[in-house]
PDB file of N, CA and C in Angstrom:
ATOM      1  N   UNK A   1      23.059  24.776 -43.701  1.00  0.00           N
ATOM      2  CA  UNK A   1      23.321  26.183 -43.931  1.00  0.00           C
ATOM      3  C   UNK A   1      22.082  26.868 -44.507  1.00  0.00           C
ATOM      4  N   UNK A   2      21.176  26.165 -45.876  1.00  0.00           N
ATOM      5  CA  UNK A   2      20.159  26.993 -45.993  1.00  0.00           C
ATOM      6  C   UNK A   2      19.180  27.168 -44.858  1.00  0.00           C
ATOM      7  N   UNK A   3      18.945  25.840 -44.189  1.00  0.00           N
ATOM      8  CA  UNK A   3      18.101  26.224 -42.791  1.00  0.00           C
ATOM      9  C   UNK A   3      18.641  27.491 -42.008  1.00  0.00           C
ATOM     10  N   UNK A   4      19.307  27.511 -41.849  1.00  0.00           N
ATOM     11  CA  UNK A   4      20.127  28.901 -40.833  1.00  0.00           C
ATOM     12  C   UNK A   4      19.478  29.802 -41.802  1.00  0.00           C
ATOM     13  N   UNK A   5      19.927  29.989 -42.950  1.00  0.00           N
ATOM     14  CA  UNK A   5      19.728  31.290 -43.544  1.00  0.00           C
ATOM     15  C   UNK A   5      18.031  31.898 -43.657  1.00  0.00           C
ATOM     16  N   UNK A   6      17.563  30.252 -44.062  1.00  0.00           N
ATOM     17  CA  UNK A   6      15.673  30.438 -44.473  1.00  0.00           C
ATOM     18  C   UNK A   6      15.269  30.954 -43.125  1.00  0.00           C
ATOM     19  N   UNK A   7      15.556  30.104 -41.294  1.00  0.00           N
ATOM     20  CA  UNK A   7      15.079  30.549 -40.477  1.00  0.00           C
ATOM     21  C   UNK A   7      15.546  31.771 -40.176  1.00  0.00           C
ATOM     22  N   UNK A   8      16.735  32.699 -40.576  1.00  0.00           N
ATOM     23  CA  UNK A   8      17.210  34.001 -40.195  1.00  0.00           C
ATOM     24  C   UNK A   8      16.083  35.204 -40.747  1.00  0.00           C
ATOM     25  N   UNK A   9      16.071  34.853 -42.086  1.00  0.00           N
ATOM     26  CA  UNK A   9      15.084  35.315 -42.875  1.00  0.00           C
ATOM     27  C   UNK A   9      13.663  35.796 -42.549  1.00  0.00           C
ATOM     28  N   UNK A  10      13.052  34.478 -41.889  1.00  0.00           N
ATOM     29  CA  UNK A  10      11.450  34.552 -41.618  1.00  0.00           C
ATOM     30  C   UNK A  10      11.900  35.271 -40.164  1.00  0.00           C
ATOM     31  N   UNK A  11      12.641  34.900 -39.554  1.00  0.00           N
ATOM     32  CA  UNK A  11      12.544  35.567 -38.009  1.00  0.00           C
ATOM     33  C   UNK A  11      12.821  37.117 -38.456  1.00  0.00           C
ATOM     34  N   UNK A  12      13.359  37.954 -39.232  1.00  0.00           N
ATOM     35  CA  UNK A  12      13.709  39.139 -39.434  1.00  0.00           C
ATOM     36  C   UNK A  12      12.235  40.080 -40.140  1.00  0.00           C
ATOM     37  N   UNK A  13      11.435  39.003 -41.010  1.00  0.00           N
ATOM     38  CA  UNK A  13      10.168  39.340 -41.052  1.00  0.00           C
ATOM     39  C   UNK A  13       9.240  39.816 -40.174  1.00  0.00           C
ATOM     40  N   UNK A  14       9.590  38.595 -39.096  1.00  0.00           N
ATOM     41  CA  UNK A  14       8.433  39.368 -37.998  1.00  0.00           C
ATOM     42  C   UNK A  14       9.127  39.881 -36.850  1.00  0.00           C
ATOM     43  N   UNK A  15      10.248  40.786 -37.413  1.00  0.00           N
ATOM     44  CA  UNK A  15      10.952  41.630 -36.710  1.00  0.00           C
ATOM     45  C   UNK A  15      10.608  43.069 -37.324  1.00  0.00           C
ATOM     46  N   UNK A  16      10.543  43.071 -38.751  1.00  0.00           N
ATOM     47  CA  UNK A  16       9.710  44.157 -39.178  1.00  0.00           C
ATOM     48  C   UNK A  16       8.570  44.926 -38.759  1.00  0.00           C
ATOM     49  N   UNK A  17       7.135  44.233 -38.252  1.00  0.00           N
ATOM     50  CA  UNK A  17       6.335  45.144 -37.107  1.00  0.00           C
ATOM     51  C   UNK A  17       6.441  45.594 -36.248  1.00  0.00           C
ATOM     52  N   UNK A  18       7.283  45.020 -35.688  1.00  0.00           N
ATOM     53  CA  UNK A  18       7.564  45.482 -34.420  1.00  0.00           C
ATOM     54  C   UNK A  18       8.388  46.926 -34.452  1.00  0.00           C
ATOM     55  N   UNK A  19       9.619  46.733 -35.183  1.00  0.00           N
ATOM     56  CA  UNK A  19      10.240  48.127 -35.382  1.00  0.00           C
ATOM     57  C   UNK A  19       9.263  49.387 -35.834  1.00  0.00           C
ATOM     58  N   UNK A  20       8.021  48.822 -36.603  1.00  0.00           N
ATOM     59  CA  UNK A  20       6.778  50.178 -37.265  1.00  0.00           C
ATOM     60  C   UNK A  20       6.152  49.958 -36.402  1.00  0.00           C
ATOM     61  N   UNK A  21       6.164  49.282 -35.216  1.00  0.00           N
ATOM     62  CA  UNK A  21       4.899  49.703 -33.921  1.00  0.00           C
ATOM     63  C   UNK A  21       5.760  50.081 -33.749  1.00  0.00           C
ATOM     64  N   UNK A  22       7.197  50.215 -32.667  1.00  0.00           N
ATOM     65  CA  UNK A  22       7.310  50.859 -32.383  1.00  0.00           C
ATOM     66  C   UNK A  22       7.733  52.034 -32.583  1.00  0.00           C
ATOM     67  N   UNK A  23       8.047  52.594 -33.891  1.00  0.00           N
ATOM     68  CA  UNK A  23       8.211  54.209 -34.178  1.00  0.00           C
ATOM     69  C   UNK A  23       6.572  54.577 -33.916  1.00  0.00           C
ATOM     70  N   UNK A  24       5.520  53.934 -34.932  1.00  0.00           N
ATOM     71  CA  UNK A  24       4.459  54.433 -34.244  1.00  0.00           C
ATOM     72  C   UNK A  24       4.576  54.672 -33.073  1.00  0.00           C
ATOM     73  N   UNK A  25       4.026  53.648 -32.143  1.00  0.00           N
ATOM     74  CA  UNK A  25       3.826  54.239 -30.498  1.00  0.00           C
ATOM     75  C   UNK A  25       4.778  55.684 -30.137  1.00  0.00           C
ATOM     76  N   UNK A  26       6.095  55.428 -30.186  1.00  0.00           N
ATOM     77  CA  UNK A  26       6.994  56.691 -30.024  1.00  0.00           C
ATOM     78  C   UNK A  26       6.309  57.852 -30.706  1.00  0.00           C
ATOM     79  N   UNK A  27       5.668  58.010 -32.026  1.00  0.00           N
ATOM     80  CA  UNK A  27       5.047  59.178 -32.494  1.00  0.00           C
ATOM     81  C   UNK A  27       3.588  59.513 -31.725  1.00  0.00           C
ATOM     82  N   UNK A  28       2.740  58.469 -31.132  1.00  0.00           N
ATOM     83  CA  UNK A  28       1.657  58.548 -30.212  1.00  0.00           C
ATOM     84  C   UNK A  28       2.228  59.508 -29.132  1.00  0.00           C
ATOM     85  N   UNK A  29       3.221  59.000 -28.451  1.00  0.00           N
ATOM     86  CA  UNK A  29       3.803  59.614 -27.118  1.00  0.00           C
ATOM     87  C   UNK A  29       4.104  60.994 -27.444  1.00  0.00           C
ATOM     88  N   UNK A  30       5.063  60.900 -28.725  1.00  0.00           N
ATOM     89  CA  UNK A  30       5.274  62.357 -29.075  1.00  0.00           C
ATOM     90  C   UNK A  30       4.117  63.168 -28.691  1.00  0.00           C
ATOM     91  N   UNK A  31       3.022  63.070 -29.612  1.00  0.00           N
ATOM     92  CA  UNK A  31       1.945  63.314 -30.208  1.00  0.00           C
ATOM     93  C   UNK A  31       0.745  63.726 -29.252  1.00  0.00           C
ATOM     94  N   UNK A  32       1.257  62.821 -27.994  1.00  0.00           N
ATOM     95  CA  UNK A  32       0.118  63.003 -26.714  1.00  0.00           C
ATOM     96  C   UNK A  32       1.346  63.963 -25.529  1.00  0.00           C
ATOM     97  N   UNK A  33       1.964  64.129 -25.541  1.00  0.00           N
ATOM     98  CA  UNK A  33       2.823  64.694 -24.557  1.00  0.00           C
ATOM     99  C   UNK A  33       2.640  66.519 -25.439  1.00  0.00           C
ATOM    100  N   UNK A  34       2.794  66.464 -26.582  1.00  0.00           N
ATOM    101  CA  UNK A  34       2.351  68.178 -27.091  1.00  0.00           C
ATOM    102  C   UNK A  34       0.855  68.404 -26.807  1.00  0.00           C
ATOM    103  N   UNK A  35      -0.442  67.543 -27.016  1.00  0.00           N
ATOM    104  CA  UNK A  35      -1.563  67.810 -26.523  1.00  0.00           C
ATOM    105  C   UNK A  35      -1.821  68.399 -25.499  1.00  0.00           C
ATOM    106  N   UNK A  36      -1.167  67.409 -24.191  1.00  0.00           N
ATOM    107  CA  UNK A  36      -1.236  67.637 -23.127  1.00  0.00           C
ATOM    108  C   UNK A  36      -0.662  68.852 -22.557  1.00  0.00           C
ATOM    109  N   UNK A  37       0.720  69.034 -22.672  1.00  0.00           N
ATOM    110  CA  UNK A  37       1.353  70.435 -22.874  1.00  0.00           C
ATOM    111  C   UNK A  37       0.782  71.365 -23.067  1.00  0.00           C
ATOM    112  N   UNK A  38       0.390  71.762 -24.701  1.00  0.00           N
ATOM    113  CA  UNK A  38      -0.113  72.991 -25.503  1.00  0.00           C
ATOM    114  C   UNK A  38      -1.841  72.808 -24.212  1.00  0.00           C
ATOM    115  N   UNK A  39      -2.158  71.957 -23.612  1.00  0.00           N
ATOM    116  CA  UNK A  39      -3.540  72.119 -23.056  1.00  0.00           C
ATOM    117  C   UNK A  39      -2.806  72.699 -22.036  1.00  0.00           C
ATOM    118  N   UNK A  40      -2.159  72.577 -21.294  1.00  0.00           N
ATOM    119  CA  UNK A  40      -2.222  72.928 -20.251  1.00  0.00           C
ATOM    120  C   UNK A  40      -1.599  74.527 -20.023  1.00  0.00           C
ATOM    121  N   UNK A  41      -0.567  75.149 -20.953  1.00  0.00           N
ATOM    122  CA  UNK A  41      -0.474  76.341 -21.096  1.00  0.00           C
ATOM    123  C   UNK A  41      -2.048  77.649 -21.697  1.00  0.00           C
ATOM    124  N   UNK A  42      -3.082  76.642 -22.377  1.00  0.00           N
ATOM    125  CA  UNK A  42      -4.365  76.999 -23.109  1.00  0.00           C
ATOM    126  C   UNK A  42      -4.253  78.663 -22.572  1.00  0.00           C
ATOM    127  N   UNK A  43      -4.342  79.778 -22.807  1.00  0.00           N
ATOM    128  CA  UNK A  43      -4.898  80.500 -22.663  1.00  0.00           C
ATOM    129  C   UNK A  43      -3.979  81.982 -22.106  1.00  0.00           C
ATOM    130  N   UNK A  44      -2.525  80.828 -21.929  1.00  0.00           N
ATOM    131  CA  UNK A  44      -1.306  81.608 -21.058  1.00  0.00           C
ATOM    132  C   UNK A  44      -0.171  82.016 -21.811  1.00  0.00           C
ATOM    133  N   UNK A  45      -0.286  81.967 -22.957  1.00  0.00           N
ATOM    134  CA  UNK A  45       0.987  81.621 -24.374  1.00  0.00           C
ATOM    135  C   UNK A  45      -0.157  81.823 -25.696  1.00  0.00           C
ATOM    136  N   UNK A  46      -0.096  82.969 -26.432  1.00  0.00           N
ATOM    137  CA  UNK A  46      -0.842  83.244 -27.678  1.00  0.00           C
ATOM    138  C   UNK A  46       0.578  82.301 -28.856  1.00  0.00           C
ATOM    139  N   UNK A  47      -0.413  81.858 -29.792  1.00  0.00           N
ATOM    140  CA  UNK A  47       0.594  81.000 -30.577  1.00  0.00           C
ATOM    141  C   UNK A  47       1.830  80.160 -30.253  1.00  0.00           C
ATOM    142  N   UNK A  48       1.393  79.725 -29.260  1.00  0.00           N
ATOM    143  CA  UNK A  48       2.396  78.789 -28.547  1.00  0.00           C
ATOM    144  C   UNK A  48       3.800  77.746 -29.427  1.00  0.00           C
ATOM    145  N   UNK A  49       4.891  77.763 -29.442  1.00  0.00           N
ATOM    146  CA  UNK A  49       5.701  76.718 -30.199  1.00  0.00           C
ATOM    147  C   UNK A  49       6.076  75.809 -28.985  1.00  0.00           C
ATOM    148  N   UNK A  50       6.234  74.980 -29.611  1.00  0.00           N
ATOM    149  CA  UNK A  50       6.575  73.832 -28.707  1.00  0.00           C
ATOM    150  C   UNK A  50       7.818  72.657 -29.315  1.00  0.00           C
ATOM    151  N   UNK A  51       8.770  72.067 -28.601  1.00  0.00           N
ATOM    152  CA  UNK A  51       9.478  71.292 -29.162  1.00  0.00           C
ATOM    153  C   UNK A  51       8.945  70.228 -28.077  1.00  0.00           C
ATOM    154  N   UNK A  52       9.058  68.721 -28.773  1.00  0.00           N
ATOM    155  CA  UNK A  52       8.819  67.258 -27.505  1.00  0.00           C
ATOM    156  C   UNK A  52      10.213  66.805 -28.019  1.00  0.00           C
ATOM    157  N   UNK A  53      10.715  66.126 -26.711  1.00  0.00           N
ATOM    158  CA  UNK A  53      11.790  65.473 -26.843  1.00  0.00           C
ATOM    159  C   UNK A  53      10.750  64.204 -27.386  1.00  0.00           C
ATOM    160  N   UNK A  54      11.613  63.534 -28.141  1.00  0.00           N
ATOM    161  CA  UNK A  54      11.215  62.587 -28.930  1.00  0.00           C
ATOM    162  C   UNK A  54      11.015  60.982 -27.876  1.00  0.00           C
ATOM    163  N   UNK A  55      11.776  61.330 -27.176  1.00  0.00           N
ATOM    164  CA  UNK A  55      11.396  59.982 -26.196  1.00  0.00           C
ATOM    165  C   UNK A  55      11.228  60.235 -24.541  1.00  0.00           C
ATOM    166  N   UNK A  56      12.066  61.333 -23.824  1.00  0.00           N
ATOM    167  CA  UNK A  56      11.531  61.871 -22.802  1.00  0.00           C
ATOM    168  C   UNK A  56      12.490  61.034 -22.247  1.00  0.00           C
ATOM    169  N   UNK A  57      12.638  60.726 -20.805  1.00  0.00           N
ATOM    170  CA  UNK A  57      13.271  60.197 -19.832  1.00  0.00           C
ATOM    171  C   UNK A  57      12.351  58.613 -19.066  1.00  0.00           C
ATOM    172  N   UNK A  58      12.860  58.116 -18.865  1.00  0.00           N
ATOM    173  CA  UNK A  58      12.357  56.667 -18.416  1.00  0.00           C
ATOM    174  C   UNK A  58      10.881  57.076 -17.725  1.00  0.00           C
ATOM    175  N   UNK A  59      10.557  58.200 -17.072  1.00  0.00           N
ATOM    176  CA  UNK A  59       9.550  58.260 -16.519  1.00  0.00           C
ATOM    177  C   UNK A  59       8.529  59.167 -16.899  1.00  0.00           C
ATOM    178  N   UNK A  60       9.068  59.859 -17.366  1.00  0.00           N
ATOM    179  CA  UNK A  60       8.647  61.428 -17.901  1.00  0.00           C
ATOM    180  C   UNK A  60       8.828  61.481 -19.202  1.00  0.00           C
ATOM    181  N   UNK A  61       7.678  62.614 -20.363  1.00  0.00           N
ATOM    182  CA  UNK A  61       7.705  62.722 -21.039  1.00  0.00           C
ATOM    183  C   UNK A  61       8.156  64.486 -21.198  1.00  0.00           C
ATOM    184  N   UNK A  62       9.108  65.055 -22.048  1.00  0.00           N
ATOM    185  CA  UNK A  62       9.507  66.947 -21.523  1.00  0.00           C
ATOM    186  C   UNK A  62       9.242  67.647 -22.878  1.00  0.00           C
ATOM    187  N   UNK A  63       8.850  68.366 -22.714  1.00  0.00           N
ATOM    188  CA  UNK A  63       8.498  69.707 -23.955  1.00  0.00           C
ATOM    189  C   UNK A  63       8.971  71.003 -23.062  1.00  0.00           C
ATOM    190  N   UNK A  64       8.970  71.461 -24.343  1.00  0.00           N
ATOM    191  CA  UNK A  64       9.519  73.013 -24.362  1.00  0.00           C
ATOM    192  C   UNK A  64       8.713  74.120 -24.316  1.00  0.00           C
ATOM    193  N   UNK A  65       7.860  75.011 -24.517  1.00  0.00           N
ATOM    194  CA  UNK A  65       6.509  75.690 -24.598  1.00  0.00           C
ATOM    195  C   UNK A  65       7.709  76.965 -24.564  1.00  0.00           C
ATOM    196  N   UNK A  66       6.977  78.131 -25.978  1.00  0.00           N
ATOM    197  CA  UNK A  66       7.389  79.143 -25.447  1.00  0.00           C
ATOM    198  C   UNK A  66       6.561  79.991 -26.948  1.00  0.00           C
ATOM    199  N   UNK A  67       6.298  81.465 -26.030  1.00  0.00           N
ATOM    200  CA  UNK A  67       5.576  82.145 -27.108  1.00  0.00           C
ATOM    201  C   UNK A  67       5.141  83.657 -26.128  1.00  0.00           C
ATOM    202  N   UNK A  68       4.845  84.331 -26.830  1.00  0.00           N
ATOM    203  CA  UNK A  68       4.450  85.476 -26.086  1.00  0.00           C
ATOM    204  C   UNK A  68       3.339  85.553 -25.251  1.00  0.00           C
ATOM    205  N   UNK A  69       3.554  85.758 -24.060  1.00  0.00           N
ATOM    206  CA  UNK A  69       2.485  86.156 -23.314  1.00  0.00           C
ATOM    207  C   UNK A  69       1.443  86.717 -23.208  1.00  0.00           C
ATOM    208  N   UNK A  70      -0.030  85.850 -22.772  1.00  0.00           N
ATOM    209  CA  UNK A  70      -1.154  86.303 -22.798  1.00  0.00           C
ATOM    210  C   UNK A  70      -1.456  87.690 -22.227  1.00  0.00           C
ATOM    211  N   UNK A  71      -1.775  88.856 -23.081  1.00  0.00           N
ATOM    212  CA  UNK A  71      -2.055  90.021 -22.934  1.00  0.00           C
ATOM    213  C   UNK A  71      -0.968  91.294 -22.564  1.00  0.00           C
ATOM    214  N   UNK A  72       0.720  90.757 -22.805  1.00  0.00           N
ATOM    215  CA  UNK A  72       2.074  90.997 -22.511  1.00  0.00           C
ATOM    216  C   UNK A  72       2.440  91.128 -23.847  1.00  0.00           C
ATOM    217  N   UNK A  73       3.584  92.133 -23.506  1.00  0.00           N
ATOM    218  CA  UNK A  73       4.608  92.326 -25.235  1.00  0.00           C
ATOM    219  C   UNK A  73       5.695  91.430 -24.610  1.00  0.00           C
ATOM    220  N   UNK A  74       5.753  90.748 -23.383  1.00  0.00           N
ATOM    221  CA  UNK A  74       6.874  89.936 -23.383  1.00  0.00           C
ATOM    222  C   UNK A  74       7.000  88.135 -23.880  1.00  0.00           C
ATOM    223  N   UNK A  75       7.924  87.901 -24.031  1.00  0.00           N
ATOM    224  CA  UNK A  75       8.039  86.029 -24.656  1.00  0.00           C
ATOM    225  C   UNK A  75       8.442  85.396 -23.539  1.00  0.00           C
ATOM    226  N   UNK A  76       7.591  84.687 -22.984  1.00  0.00           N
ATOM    227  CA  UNK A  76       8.071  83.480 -22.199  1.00  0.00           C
ATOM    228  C   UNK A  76       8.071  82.244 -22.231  1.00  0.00           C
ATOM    229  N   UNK A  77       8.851  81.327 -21.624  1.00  0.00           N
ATOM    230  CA  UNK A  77       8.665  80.098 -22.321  1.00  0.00           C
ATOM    231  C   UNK A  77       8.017  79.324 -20.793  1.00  0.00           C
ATOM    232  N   UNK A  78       7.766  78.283 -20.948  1.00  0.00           N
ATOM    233  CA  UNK A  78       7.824  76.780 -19.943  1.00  0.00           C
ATOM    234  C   UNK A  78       8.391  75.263 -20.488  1.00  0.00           C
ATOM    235  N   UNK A  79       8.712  74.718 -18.933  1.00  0.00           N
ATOM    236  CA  UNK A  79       9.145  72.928 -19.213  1.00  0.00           C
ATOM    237  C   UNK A  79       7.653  72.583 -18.901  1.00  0.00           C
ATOM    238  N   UNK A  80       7.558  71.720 -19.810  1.00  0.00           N
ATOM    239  CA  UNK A  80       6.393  70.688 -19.474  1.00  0.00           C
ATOM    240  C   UNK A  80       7.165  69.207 -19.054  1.00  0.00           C
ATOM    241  N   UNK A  81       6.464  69.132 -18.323  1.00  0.00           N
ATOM    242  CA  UNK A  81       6.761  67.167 -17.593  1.00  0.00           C
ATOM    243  C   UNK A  81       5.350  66.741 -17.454  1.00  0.00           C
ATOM    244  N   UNK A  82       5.575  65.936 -17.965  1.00  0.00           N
ATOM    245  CA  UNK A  82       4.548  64.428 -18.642  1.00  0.00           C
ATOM    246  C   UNK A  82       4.766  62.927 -17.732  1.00  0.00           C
ATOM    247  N   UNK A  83       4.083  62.975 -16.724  1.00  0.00           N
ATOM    248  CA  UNK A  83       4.035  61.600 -16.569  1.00  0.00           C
ATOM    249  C   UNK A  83       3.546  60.287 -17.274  1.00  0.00           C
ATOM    250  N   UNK A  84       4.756  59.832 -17.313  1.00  0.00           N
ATOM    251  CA  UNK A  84       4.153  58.281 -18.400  1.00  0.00           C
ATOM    252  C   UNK A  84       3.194  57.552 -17.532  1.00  0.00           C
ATOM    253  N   UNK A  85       3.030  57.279 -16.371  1.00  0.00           N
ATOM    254  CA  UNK A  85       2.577  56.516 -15.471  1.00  0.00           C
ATOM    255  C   UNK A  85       0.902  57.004 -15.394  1.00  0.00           C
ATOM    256  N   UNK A  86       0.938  58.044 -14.808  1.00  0.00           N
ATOM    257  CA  UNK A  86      -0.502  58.511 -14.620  1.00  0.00           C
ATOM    258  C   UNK A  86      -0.779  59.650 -15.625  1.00  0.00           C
ATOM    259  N   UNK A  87      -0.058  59.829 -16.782  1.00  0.00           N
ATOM    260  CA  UNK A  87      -0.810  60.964 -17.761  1.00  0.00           C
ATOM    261  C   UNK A  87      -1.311  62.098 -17.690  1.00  0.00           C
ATOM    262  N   UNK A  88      -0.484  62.734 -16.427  1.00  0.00           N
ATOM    263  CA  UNK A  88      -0.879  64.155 -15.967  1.00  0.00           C
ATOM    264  C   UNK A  88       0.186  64.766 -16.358  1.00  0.00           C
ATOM    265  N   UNK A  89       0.279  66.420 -16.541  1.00  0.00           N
ATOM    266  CA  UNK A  89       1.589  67.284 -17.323  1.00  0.00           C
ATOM    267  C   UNK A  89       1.333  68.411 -15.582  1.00  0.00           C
ATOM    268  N   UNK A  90       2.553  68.540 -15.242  1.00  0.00           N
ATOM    269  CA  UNK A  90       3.089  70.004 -15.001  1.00  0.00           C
ATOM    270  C   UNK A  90       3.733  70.464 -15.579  1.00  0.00           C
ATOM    271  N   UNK A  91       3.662  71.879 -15.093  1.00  0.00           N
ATOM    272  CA  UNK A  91       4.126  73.161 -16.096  1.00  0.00           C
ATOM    273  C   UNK A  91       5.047  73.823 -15.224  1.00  0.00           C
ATOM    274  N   UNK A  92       5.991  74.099 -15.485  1.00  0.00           N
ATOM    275  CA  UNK A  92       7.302  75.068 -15.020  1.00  0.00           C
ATOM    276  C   UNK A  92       6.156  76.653 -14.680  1.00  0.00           C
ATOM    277  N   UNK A  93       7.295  76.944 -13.959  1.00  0.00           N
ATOM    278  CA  UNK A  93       6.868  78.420 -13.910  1.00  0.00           C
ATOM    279  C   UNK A  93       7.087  79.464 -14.695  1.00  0.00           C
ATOM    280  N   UNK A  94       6.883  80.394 -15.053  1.00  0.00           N
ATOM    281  CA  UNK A  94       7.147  81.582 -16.169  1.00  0.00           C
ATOM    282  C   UNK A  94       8.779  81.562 -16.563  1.00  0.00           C
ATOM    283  N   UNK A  95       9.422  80.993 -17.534  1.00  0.00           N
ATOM    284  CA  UNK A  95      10.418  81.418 -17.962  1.00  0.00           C
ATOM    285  C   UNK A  95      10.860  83.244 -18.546  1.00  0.00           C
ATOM    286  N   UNK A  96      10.795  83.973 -17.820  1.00  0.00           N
ATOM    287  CA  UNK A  96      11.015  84.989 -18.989  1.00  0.00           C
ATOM    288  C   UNK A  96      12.155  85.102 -19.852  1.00  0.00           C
ATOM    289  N   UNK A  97      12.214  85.975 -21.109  1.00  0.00           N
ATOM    290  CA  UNK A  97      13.288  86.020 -21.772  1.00  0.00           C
ATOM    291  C   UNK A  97      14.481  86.503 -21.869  1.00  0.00           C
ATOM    292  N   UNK A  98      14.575  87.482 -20.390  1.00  0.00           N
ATOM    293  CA  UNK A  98      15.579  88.176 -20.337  1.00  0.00           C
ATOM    294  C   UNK A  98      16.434  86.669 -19.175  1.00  0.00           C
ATOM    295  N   UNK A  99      15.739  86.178 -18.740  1.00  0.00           N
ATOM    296  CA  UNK A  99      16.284  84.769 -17.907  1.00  0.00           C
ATOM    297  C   UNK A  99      17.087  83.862 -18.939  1.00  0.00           C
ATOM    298  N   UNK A 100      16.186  83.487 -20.106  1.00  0.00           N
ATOM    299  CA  UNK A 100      16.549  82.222 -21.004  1.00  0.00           C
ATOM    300  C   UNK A 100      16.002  82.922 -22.052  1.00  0.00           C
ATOM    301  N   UNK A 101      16.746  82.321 -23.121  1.00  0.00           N
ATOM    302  CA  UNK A 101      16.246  82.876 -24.406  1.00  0.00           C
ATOM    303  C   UNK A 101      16.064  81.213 -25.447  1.00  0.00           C
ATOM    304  N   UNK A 102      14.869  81.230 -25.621  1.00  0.00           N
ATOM    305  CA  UNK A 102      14.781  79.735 -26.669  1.00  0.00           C
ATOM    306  C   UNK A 102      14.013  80.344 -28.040  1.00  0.00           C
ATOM    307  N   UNK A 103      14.745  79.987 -28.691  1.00  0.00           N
ATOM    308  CA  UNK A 103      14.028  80.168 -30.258  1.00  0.00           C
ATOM    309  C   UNK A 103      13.293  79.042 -31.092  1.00  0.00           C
ATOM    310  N   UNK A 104      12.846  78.699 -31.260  1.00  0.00           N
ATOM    311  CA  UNK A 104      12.420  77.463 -31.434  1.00  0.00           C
ATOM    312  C   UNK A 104      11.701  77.490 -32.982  1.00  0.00           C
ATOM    313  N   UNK A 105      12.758  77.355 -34.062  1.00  0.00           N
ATOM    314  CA  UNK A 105      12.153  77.456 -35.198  1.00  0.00           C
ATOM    315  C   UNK A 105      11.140  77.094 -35.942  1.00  0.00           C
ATOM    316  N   UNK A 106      10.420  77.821 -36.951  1.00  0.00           N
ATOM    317  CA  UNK A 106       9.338  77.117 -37.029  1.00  0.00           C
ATOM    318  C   UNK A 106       9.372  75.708 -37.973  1.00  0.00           C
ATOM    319  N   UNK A 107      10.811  75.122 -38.386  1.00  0.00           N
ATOM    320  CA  UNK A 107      10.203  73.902 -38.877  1.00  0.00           C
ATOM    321  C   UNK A 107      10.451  72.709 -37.978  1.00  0.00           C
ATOM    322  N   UNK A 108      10.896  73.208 -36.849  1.00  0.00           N
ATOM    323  CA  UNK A 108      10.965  72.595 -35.771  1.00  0.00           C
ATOM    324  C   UNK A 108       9.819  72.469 -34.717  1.00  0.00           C
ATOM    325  N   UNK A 109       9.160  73.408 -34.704  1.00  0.00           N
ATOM    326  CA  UNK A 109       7.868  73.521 -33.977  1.00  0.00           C
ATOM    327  C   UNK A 109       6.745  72.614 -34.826  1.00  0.00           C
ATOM    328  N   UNK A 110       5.632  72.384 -33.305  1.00  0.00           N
ATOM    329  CA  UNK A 110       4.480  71.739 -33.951  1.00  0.00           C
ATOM    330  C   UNK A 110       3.241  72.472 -33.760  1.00  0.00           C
TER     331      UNK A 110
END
C-alpha cells in the first residue's frame, strides 16, 4: 500500500509541468492569435479591442476585432481566423454596427 501511494505521489509530480506548460503554451496561442489579428486590421480600426477565444477550434484560432473606423464616425467590428497549421489570419469583412452590435469591455479587451 505505501508503494501505491509513494508511486502515485512522484507520478503526480511530474504531472505538475506539464499542466504549467500547458496553460503556458495556451497563453502563447492566445497571445500570438491577438498579434496576428490586431496586425492584420493595422491601420483599418483606430484603437482596436479585441477578445481571443481562449482555445479556438481544433484548427483555427478566432478573435473578435472591433473599434471605430479608420477616418469614419462609424464602429465596426471583424472575425479573425487564425490558422494553427500555417500561421496565417483572415479577416472577415466590415461588420458594421447597425448589422451587429459587440461591446467588448475594457477589462475584457487586450
Amino acid at each position: 500500500m505505501k508503494r501505491q501511494f509513494l508511486t502515485a505521489c512522484i507520478a503526480s509530480l511530474f504531472a505538475l509541468p506539464a499542466a504549467a506548460s500547458s496553460d503556458d503554451a495556451w497563453k502563447a496561442f492566445s497571445a500570438e492569435v491577438q498579434a496576428r489579428c490586431l496586425g492584420a486590421v493595422e491601420g483599418n480600426i483606430e484603437k482596436p479591442k479585441i477578445v481571443v477565444d481562449p482555445f479556438g477550434s481544433q484548427s483555427y484560432g478566432l478573435a473578435i476585432i472591433t473599434g471605430k473606423a479608420k477616418g469614419a464616425a462609424t464602429e465596426i467590428s471583424h472575425v479573425c481566423v487564425f490558422d494553427k497549421t500555417t500561421k496565417t489570419v483572415e479577416i472577415s469583412g466590415e461588420l458594421p454596427q447597425d448589422a451587429v452590435k459587440i461591446d467588448i469591455p475594457d477589462s475584457a479587451a487586450r
